[in-house]
N, C-alpha and C. Protein backbone atom coordinates (compact mmCIF):
# COMPACT_ATOMS: atom_id res chain seq x y z
N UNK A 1 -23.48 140.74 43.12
CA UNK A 1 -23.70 141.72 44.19
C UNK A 1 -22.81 142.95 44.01
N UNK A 2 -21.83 142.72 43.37
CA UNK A 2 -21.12 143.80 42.86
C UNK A 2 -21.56 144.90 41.68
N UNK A 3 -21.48 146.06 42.00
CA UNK A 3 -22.03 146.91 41.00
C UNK A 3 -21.03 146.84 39.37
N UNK A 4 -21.20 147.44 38.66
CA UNK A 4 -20.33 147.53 37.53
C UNK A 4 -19.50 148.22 37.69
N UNK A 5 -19.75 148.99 38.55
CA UNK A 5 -18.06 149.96 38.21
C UNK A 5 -16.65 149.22 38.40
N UNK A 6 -16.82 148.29 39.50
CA UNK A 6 -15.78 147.35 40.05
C UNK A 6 -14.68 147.10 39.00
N UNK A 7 -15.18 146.14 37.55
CA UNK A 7 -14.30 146.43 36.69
C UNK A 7 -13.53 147.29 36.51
N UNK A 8 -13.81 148.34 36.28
CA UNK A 8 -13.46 149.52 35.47
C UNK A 8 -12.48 150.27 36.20
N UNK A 9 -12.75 149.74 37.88
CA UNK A 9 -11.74 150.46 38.76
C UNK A 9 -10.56 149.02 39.05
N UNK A 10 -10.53 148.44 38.84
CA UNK A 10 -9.58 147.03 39.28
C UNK A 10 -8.79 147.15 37.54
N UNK A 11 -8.17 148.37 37.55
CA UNK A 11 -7.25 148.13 36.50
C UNK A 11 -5.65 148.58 36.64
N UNK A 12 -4.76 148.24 36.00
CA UNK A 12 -3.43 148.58 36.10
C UNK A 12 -2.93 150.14 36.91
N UNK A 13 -3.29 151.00 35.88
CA UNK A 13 -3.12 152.10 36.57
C UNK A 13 -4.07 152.50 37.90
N UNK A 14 -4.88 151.97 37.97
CA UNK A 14 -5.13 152.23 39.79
C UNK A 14 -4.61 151.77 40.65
N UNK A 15 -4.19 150.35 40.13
CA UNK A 15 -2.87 149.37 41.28
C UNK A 15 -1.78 150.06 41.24
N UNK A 16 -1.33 150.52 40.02
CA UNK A 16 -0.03 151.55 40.13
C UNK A 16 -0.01 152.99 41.09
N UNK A 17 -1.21 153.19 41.21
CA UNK A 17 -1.42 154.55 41.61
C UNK A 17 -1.83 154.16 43.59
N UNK A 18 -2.24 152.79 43.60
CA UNK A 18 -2.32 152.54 45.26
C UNK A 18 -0.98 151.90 45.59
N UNK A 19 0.09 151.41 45.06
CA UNK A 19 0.95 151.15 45.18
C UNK A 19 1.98 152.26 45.08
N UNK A 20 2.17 153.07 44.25
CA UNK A 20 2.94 154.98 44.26
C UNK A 20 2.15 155.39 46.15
N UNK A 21 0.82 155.62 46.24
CA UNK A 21 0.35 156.14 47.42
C UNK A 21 0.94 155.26 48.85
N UNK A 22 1.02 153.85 48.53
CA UNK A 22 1.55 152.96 49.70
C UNK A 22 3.25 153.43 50.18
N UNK A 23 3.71 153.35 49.15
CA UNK A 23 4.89 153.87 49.09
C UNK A 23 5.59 154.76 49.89
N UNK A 24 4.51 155.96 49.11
CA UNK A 24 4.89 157.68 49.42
C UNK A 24 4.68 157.54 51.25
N UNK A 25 3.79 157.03 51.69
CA UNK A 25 3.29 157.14 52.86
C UNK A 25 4.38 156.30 53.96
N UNK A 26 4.95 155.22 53.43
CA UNK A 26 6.03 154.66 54.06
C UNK A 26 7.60 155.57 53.95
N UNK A 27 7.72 155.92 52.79
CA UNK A 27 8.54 157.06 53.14
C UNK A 27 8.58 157.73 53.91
N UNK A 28 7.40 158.81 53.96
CA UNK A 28 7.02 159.78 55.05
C UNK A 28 7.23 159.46 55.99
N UNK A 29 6.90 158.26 56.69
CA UNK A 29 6.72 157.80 58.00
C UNK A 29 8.17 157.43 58.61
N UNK A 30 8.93 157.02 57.93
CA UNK A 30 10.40 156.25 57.93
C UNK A 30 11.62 156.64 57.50
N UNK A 31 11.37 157.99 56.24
CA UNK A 31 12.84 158.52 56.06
C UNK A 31 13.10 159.13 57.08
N UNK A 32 12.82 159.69 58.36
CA UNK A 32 13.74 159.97 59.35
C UNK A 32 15.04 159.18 59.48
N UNK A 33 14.97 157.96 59.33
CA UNK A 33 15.57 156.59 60.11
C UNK A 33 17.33 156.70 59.05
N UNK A 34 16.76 156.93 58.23
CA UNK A 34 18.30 157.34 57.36
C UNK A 34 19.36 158.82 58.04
N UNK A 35 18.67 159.45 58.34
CA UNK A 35 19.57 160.47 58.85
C UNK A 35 19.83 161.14 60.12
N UNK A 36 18.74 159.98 60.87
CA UNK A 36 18.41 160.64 62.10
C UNK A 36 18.53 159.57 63.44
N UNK A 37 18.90 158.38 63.11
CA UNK A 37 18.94 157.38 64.47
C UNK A 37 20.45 156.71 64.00
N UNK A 38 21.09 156.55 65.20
CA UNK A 38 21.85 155.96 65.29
C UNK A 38 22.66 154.79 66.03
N UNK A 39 23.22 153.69 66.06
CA UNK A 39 23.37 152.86 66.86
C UNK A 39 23.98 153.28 68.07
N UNK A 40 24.54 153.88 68.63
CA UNK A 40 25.57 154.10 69.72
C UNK A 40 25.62 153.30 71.20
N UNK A 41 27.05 153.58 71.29
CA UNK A 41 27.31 152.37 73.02
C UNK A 41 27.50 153.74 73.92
N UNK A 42 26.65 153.47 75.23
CA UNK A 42 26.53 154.34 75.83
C UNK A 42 26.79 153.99 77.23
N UNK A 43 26.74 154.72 78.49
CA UNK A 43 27.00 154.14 79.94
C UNK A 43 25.89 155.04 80.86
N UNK A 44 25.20 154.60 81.26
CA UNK A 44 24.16 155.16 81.98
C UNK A 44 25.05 155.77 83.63
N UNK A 45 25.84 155.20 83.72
CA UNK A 45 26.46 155.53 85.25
C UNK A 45 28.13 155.59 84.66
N UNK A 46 28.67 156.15 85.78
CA UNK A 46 30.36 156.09 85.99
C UNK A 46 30.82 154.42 86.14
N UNK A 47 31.77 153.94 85.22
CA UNK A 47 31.95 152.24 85.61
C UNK A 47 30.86 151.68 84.89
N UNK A 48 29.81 151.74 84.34
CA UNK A 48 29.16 150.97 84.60
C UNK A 48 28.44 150.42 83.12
N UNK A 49 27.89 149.63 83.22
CA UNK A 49 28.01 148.32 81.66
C UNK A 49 27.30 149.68 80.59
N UNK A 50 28.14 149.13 79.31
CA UNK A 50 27.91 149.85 78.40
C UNK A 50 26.83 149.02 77.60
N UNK A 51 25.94 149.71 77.01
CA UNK A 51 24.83 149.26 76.41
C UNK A 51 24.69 150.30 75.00
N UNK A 52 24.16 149.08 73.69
CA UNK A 52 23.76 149.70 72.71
C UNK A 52 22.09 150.47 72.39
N UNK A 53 22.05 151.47 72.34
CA UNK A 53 20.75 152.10 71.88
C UNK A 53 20.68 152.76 71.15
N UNK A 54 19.46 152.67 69.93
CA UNK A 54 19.60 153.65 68.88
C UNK A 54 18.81 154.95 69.68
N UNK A 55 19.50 155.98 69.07
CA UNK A 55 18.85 156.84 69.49
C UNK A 55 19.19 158.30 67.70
N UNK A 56 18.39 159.47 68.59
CA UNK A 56 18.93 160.37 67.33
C UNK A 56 20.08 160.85 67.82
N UNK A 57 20.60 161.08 66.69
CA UNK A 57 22.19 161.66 66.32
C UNK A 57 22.19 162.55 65.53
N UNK A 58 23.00 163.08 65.46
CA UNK A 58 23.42 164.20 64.69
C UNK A 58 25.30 163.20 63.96
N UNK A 59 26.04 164.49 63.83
CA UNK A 59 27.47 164.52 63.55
C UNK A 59 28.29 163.88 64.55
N UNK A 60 29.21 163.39 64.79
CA UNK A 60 30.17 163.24 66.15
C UNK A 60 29.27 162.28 66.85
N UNK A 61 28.26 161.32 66.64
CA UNK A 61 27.47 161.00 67.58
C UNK A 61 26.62 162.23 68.82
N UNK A 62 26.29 163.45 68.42
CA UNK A 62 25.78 164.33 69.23
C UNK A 62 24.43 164.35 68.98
N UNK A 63 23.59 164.17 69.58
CA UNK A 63 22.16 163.99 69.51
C UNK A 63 21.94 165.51 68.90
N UNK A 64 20.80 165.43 68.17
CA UNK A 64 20.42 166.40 66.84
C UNK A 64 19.08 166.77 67.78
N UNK A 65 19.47 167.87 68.89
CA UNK A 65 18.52 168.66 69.76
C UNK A 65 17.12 169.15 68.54
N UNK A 66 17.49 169.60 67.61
CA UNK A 66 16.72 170.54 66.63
C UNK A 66 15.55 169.02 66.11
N UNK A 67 16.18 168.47 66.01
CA UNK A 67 15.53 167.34 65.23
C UNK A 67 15.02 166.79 66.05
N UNK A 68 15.10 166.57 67.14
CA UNK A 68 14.45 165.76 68.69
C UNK A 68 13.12 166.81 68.93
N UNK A 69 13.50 167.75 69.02
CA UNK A 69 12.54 168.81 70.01
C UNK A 69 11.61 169.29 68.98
N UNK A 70 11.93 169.63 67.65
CA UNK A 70 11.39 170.82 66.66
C UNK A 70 10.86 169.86 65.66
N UNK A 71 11.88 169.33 64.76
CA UNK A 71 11.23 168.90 63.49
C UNK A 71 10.38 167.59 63.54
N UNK A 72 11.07 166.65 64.55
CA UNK A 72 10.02 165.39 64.60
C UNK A 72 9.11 165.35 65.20
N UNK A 73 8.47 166.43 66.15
CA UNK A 73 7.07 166.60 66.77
C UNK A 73 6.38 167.04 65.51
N UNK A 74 6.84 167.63 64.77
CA UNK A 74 6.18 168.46 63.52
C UNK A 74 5.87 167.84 62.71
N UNK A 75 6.65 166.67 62.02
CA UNK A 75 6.55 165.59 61.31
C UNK A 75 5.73 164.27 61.94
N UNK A 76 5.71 163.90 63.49
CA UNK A 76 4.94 163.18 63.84
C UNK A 76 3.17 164.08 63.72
N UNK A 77 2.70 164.85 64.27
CA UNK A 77 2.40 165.48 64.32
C UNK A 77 1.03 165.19 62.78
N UNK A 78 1.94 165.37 61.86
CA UNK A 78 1.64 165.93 60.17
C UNK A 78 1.17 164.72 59.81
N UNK A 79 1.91 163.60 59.90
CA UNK A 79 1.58 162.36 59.44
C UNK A 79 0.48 161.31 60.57
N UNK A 80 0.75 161.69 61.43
CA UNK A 80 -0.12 160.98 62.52
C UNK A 80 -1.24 161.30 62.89
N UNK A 81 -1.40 162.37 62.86
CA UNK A 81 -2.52 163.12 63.14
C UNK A 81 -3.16 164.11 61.89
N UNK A 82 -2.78 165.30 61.85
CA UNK A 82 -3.05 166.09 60.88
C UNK A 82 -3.75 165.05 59.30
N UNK A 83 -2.94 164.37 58.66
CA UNK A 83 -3.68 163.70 57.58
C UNK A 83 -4.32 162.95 57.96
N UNK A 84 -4.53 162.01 58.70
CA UNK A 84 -5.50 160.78 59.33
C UNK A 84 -6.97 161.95 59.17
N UNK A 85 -6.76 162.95 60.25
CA UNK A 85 -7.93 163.70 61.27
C UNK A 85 -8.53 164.73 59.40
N UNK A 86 -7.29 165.20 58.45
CA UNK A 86 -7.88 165.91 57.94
C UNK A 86 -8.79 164.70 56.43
N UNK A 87 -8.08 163.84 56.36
CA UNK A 87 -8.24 163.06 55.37
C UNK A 87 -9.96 162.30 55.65
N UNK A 88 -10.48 161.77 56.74
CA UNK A 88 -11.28 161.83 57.26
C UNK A 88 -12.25 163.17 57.41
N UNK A 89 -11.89 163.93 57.53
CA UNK A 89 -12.75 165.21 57.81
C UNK A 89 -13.28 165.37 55.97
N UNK A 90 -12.22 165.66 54.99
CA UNK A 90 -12.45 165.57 53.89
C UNK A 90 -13.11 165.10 53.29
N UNK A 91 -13.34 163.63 53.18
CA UNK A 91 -14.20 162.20 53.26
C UNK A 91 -15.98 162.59 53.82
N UNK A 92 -15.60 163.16 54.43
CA UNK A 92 -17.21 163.49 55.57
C UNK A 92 -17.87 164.84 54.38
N UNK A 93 -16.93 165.18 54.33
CA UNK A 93 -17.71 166.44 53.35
C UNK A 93 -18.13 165.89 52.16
N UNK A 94 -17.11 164.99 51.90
CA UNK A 94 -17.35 164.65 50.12
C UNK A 94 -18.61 164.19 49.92
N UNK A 95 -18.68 163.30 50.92
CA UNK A 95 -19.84 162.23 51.25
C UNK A 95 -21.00 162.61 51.16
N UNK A 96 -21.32 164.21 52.35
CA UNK A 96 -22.10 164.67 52.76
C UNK A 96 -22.43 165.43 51.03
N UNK A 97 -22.00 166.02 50.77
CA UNK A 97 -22.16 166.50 49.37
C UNK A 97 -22.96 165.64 48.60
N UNK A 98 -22.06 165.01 48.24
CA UNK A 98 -22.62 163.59 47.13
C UNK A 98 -23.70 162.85 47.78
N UNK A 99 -24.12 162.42 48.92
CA UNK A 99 -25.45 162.21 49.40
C UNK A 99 -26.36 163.54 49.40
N UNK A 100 -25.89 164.54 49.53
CA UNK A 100 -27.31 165.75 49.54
C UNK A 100 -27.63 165.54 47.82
N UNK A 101 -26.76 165.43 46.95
CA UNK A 101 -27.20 165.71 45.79
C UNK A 101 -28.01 164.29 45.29
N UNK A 102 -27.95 162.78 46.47
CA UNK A 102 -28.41 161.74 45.31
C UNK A 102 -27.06 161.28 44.73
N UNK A 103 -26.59 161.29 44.56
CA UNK A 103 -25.20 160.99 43.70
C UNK A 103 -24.78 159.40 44.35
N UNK A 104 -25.02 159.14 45.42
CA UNK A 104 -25.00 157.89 45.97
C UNK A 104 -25.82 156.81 45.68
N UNK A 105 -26.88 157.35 45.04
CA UNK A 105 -28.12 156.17 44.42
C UNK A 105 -27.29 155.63 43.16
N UNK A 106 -26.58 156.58 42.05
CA UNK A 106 -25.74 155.85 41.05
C UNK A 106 -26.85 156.79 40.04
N UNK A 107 -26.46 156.35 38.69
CA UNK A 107 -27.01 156.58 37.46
C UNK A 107 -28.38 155.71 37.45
N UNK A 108 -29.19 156.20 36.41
CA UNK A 108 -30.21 155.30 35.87
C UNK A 108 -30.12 154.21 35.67
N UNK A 109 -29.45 153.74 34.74
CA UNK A 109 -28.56 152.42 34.60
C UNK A 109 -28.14 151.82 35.41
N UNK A 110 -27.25 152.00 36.18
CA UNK A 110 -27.16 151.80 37.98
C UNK A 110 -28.16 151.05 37.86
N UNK A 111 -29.29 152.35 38.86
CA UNK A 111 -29.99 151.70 39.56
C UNK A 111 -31.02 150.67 38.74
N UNK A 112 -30.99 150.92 37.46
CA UNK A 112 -31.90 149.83 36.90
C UNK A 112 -31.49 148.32 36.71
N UNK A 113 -29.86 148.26 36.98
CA UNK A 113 -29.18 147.08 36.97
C UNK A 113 -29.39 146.37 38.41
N UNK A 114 -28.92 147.26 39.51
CA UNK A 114 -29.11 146.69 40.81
C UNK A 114 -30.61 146.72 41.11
N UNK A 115 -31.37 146.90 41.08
CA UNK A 115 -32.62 146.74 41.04
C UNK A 115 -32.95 145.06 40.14
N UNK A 116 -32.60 144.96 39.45
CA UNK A 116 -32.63 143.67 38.51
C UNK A 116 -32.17 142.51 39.13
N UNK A 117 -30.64 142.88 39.21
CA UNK A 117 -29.33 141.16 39.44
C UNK A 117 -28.99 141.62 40.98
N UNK A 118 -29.46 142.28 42.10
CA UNK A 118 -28.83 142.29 43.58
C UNK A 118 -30.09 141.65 44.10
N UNK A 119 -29.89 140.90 45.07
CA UNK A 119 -31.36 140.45 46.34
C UNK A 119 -32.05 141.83 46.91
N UNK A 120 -31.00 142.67 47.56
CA UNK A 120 -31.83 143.80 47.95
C UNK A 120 -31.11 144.93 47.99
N UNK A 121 -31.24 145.57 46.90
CA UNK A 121 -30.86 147.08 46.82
C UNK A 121 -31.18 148.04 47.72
N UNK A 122 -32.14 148.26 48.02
CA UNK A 122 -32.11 149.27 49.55
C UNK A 122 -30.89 148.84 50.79
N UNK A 123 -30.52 147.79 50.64
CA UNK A 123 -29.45 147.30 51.23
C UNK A 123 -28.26 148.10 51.01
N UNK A 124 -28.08 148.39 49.92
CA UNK A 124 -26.99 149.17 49.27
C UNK A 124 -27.06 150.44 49.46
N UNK A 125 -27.98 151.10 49.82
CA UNK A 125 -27.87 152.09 50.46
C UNK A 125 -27.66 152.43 51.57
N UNK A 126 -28.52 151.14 52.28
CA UNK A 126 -28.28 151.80 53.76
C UNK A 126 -26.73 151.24 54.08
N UNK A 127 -25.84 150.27 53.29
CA UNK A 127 -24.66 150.33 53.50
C UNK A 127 -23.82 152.14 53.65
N UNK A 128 -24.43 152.38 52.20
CA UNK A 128 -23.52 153.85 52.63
C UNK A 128 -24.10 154.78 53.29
N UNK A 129 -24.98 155.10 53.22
CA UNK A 129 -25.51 155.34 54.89
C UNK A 129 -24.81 155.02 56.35
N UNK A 130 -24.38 153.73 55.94
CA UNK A 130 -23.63 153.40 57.47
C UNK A 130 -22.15 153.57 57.78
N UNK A 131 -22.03 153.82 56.30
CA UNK A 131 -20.76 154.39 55.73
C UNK A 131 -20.34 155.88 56.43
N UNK A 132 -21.15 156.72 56.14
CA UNK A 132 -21.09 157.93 56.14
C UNK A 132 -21.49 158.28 58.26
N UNK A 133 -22.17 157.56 58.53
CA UNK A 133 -23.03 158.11 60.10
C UNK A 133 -21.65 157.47 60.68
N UNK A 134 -20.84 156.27 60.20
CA UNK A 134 -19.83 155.74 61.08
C UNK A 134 -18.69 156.73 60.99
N UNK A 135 -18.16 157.50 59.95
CA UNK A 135 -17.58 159.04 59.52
C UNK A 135 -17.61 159.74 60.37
N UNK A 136 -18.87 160.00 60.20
CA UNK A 136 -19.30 161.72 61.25
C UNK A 136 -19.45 161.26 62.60
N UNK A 137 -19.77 159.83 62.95
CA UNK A 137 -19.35 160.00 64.00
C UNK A 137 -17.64 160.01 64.94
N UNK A 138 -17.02 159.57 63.84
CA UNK A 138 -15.64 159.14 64.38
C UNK A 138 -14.99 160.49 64.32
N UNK A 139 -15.33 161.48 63.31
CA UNK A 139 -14.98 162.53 63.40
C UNK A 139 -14.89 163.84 64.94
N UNK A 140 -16.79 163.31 65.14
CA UNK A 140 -17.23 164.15 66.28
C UNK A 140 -16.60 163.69 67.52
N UNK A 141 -16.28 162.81 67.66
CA UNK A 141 -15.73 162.18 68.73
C UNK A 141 -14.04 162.22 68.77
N UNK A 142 -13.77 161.91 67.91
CA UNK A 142 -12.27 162.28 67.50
C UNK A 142 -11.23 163.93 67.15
N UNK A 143 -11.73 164.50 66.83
CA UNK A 143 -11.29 165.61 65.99
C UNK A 143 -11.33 166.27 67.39
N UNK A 144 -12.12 166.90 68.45
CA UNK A 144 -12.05 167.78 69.07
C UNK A 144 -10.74 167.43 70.45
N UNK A 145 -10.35 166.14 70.50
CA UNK A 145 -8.89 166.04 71.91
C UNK A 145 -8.01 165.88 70.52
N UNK A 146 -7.83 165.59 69.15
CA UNK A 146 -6.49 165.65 67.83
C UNK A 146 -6.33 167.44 68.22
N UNK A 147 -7.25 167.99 68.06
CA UNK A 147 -7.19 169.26 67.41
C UNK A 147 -6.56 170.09 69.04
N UNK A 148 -7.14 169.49 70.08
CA UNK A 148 -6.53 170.50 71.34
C UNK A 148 -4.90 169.60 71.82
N UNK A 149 -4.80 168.77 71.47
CA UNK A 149 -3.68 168.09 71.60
C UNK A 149 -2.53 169.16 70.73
N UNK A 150 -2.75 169.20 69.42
CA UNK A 150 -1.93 170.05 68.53
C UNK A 150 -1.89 171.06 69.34
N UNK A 151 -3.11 171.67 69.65
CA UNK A 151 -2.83 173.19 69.86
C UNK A 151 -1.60 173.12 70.63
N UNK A 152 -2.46 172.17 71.59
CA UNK A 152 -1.20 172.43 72.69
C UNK A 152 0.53 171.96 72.51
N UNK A 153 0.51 171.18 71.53
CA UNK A 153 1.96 170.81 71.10
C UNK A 153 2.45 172.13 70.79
N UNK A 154 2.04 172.70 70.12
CA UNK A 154 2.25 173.97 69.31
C UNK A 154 2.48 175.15 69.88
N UNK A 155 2.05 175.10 71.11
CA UNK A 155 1.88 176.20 72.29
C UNK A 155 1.23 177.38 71.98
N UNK A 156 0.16 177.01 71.40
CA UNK A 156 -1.06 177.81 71.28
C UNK A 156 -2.15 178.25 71.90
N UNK A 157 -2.27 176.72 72.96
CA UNK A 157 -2.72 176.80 74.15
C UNK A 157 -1.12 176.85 75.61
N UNK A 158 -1.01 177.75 76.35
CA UNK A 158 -0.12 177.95 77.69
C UNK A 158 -0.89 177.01 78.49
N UNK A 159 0.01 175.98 79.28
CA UNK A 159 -0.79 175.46 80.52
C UNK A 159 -0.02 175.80 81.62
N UNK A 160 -0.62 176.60 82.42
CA UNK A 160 -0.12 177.48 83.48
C UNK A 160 -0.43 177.02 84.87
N UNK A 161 -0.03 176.90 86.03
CA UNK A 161 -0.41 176.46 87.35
C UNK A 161 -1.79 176.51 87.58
N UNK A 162 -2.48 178.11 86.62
CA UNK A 162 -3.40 178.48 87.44
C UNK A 162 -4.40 177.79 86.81
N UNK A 163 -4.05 177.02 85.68
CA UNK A 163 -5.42 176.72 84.40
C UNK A 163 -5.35 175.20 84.37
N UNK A 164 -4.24 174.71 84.76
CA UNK A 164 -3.98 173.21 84.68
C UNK A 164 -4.75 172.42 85.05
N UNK A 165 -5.73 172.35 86.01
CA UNK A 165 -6.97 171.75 86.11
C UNK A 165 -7.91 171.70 85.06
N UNK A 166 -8.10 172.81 84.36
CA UNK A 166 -9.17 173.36 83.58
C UNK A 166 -8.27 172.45 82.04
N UNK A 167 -7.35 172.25 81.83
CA UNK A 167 -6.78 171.57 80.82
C UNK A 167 -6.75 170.25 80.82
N UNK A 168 -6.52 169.83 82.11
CA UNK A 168 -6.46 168.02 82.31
C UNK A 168 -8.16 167.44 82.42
N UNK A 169 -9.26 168.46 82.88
CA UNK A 169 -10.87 168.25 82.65
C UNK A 169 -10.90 167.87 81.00
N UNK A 170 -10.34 168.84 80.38
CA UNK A 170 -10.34 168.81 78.78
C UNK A 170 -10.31 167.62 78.34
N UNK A 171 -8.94 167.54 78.50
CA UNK A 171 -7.92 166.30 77.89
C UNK A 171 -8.72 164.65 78.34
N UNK A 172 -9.30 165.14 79.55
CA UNK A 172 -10.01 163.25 80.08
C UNK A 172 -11.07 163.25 79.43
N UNK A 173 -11.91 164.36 78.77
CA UNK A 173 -12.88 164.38 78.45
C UNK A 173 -13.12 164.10 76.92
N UNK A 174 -11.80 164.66 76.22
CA UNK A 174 -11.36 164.54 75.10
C UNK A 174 -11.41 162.70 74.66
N UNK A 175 -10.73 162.35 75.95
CA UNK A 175 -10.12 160.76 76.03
C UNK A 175 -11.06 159.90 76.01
N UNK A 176 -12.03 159.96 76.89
CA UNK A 176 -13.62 159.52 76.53
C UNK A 176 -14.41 159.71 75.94
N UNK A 177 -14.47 160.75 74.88
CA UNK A 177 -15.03 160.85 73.74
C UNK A 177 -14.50 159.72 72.55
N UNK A 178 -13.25 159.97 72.87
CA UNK A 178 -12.41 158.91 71.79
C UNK A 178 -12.56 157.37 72.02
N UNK A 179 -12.95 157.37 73.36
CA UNK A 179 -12.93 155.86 73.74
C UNK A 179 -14.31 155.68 73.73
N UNK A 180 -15.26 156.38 73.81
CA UNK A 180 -16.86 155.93 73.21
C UNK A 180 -16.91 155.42 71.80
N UNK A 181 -16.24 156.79 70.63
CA UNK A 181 -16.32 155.91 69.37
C UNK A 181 -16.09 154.50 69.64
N UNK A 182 -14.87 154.28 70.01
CA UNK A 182 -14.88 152.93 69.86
C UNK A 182 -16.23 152.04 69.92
N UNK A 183 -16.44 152.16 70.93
CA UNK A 183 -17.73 151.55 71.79
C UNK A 183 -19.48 151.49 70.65
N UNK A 184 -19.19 152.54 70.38
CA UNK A 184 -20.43 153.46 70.03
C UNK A 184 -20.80 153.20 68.60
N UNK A 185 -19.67 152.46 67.83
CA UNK A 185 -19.82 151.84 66.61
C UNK A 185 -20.86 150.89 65.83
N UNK A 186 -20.72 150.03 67.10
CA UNK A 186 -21.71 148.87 67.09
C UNK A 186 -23.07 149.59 66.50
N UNK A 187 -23.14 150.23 67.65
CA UNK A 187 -24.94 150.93 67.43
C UNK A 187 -24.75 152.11 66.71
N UNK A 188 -24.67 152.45 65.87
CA UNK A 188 -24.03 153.34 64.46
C UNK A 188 -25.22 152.13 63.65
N UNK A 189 -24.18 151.28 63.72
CA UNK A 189 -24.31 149.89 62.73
C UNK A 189 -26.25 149.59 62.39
N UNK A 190 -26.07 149.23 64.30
CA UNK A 190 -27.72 148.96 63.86
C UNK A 190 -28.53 149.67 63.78
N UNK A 191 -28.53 150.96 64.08
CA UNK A 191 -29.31 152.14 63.92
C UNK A 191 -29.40 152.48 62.32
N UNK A 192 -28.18 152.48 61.34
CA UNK A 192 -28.35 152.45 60.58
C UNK A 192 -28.84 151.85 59.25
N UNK A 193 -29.04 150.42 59.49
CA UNK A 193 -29.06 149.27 58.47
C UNK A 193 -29.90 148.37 59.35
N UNK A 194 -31.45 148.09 58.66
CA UNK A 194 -32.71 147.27 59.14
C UNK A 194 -31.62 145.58 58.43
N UNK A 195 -30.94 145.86 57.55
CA UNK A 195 -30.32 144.39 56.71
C UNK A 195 -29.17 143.98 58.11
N UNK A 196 -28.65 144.75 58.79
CA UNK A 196 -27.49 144.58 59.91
C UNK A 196 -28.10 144.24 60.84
N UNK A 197 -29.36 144.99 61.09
CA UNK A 197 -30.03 144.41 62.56
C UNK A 197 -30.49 142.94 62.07
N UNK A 198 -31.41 142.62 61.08
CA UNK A 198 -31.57 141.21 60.96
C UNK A 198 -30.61 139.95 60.86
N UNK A 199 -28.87 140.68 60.42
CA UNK A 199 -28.44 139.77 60.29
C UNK A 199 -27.78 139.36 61.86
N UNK A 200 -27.68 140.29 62.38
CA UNK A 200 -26.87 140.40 63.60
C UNK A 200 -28.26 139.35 64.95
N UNK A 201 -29.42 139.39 64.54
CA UNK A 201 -30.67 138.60 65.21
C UNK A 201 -30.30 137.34 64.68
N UNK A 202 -29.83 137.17 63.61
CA UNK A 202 -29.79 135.72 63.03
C UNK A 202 -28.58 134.92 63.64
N UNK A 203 -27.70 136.14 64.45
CA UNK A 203 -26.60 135.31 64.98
C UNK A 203 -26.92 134.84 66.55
N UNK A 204 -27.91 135.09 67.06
CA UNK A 204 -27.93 135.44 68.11
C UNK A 204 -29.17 134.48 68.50
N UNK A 205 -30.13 133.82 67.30
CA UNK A 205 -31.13 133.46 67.49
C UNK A 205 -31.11 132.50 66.26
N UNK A 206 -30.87 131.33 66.10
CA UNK A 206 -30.46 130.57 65.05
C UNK A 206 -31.72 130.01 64.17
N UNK A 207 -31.64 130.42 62.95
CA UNK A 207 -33.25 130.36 61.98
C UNK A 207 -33.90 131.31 61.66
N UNK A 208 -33.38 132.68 62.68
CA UNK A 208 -34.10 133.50 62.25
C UNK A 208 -33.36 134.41 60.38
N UNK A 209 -34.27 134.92 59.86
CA UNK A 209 -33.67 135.27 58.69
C UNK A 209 -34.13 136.96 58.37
């Protein structure tokens, strides 16, 4: 059921190269923690019990204002959002490309192999098919409360007394868009793939095939 390329990609230097990428990405996420949190004993009141919490620091134990307020919204920000939302967005294009051109059916060879040794090759398409509609939709639903969220981190958007209604409509609306994908997946699924709807009847109705 596997196509041929599988080999050819399950070799050393691609494990080296998802293992370098696993890496890099745990860095990113975590070298803060070396220069920027610290254990300290602290007293919430006058008299009163001292307790340990990491928090950020700077020098002297002085919390690192610049690094609290400025650089780690920027860095959360970059890694949390920004690559997830753009890395995805990227993906949607590639896709969309390489399906307008056919490029998703495979070579001649390809398809004259899976056509031969798979049960059902149209199967294999409408996999990426379901591939791609589950994409664009997570995108459409997602990308537009990532993208006004930033703005507004960024203060690109002002939220002012007089507009603050008109921003929190946004933001709930944003929130339920995001919380439909969730939802909305399922039927992605069967809308896309006649092989998903039958198998998903077969669970539901025992014998059927």
């Amino acid at each position: 059921m596997l196509d041929g390329s599988v080999p050819r990609r399950c070799t050393l230097t691609n494990a080296k190269a998802v293992v370098l990428l696993m890496t890099s990405l745990l860095i990113c996420v975590s070298v803060h923690y070396f220069w920027s949190f610290e254990k300290v004993t602290i007293s919430f009141a006058p008299g009163g019990p001292r307790e340990k919490w990491c928090t950020f620091t700077q020098n002297d134990l002085q919390q690192s204002v610049f690094f609290q307020e400025k650089l780690w919204p920027a860095l959360d920000a970059a890694v949390g959002k920004l690559l997830p939302m753009g890395s995805l967005m990227v993906a949607c294009v590639v896709m969309g490309v390489c399906m307008a051109r056919g490029r998703h059916r495979g070579t001649a060879d390809y398809r004259r192999w899976r056509q031969r040794y798979t049960l059902e090759p149209h199967g294999v398409e409408q996999l990426v098919w379901m591939c791609f509609n589950v994409s664009v939709t997570t995108v459409c639903l997602t990308v537009p409360l990532n993208a006004y969220l930033l703005l507004k981190d960024a203060s690109a958007i002002a939220v002012t007394e007089d507009n603050w209604e008109l921003h929190d409509v946004m933001e709930t609306v944003g929130k339920q868009a995001e919380y439909c994908c969730f939802s909305l997946k399922i039927l992605v699924y069967v809308a896309s793939s006649s092989r998903f709807r039958r198998e998903l009847c077969s669970v539901f109705h025992l014998g059927v095939k």
